[in-house]
C-alpha atoms as a PDB file:
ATOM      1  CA  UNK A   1       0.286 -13.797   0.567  1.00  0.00           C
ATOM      2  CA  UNK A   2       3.440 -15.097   0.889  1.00  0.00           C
ATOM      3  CA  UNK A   3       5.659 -13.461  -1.546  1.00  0.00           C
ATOM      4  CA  UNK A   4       4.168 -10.008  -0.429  1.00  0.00           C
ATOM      5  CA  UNK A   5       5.154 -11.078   3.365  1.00  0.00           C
ATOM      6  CA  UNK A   6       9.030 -12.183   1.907  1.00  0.00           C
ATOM      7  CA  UNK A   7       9.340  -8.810   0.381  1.00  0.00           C
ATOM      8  CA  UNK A   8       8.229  -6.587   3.267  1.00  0.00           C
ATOM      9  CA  UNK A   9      10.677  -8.842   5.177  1.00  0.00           C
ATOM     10  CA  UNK A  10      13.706  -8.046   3.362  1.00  0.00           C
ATOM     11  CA  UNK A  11      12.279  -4.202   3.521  1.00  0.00           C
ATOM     12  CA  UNK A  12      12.489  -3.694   6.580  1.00  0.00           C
ATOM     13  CA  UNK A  13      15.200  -5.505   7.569  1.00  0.00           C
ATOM     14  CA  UNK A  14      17.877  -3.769   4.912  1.00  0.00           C
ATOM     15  CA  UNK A  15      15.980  -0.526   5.804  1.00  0.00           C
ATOM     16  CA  UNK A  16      16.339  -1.797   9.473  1.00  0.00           C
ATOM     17  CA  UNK A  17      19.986  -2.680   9.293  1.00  0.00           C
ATOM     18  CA  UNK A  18      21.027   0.391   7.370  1.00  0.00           C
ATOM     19  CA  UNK A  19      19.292   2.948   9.757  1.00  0.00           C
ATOM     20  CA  UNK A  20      20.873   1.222  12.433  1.00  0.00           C
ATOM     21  CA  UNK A  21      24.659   1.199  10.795  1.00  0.00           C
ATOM     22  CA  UNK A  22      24.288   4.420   9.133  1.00  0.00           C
ATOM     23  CA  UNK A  23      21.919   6.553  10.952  1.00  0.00           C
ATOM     24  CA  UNK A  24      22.633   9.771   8.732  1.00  0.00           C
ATOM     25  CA  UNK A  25      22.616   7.808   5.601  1.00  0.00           C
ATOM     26  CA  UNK A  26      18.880   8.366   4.384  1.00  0.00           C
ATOM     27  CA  UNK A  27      18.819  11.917   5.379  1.00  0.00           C
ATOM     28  CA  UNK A  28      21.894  12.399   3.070  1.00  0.00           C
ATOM     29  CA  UNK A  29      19.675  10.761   0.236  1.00  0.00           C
ATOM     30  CA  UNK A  30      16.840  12.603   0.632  1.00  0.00           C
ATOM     31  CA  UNK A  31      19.263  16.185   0.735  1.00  0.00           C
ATOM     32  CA  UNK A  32      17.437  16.821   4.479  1.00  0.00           C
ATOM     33  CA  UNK A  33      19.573  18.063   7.462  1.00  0.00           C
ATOM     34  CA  UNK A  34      21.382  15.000   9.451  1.00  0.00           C
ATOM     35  CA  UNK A  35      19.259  14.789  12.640  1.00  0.00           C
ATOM     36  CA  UNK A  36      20.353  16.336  16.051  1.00  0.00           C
ATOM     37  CA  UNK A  37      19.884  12.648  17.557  1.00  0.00           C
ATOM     38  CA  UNK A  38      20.619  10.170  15.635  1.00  0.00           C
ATOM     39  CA  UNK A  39      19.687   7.352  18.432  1.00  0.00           C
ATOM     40  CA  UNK A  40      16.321   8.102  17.725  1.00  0.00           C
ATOM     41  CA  UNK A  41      16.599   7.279  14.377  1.00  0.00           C
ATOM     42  CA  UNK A  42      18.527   4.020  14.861  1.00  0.00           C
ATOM     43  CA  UNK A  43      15.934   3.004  17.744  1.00  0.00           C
ATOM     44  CA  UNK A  44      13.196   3.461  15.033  1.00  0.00           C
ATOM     45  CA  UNK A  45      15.486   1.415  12.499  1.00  0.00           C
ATOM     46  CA  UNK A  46      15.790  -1.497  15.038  1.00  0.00           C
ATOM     47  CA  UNK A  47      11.815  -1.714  15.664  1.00  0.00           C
ATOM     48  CA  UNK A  48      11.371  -1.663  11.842  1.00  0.00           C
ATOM     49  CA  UNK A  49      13.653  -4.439  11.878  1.00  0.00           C
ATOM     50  CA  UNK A  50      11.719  -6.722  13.952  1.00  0.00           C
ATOM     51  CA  UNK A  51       9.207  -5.683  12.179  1.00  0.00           C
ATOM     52  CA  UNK A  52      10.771  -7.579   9.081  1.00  0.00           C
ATOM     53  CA  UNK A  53      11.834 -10.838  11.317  1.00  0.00           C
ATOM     54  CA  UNK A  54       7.893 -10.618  12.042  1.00  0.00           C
ATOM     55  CA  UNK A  55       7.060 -10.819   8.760  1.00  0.00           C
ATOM     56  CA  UNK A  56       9.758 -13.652   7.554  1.00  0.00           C
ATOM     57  CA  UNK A  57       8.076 -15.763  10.329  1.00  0.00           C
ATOM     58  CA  UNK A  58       4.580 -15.274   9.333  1.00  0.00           C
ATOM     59  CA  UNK A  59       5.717 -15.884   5.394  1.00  0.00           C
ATOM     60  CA  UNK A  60       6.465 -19.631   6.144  1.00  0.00           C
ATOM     61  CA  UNK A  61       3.236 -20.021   7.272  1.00  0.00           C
ATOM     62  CA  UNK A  62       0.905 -17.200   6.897  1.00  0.00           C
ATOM     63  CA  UNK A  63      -2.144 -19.354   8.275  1.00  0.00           C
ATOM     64  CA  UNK A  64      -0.643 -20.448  11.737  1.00  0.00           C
ATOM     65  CA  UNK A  65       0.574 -17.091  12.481  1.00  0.00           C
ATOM     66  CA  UNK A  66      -2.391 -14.981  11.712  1.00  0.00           C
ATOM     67  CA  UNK A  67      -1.953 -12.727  14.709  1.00  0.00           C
ATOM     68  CA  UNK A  68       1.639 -11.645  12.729  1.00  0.00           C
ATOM     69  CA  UNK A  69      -0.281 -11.052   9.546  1.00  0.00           C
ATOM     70  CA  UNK A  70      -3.326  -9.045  11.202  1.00  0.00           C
ATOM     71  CA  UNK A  71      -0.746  -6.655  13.344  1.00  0.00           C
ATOM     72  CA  UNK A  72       0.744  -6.058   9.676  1.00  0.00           C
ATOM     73  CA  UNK A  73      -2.216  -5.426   7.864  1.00  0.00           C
ATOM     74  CA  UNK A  74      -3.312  -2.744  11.092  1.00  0.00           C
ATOM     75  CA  UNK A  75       0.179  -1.145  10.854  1.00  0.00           C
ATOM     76  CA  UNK A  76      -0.345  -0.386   7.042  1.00  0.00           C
ATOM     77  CA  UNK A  77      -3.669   0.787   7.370  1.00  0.00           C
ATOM     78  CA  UNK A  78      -2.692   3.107  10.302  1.00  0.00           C
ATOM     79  CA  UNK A  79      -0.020   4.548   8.670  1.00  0.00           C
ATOM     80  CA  UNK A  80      -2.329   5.327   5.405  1.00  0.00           C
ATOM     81  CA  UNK A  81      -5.100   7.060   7.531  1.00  0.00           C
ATOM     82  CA  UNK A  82      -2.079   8.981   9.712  1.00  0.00           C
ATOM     83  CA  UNK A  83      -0.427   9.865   6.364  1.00  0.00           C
ATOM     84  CA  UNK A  84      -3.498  11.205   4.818  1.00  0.00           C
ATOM     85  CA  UNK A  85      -4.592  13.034   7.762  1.00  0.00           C
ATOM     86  CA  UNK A  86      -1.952  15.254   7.759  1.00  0.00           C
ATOM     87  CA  UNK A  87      -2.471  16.143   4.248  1.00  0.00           C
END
């Protein structure tokens, strides 16, 4: 459990950090248009960000902070079903 926490940690906090630096930056990668409001973006970067100091504090100890591991596990599984749904 561990090493899967550590790596969605460092996920989302370079995809974090990057959205927030570089706002444009993944749009340009993808070949999309650059967004008319970029804040949005960024604000969407920082919460994914937390996101990943979330998980780096439930990868020490995965046990004591269950709650951190649950509200992960929901997250996933709600963006699967909302991902799929639109399909």
């Amino acid at each position: 459990m561990q090493p899967v926490l550590w790596a969605a940690a460092l996920y989302n906090l370079l995809f974090g950090v990057i959205v927030v630096i570089f706002p444009a930056l993944p749009f340009r990668w993808a070949g999309l248009p650059l967004p008319n409001y970029p804040e949005i973006w960024q604000c969407l970067g920082m919460v994914i960000g937390v996101y990943g100091i979330g998980y780096a504090i439930a990868a020490t100890n995965p046990r004591r902070h269950r709650p951190i591991v649950l509200e992960c596990v929901y997250q996933a599984i709600k963006w699967t079903i909302s991902e799929y749904a639109v399909i």
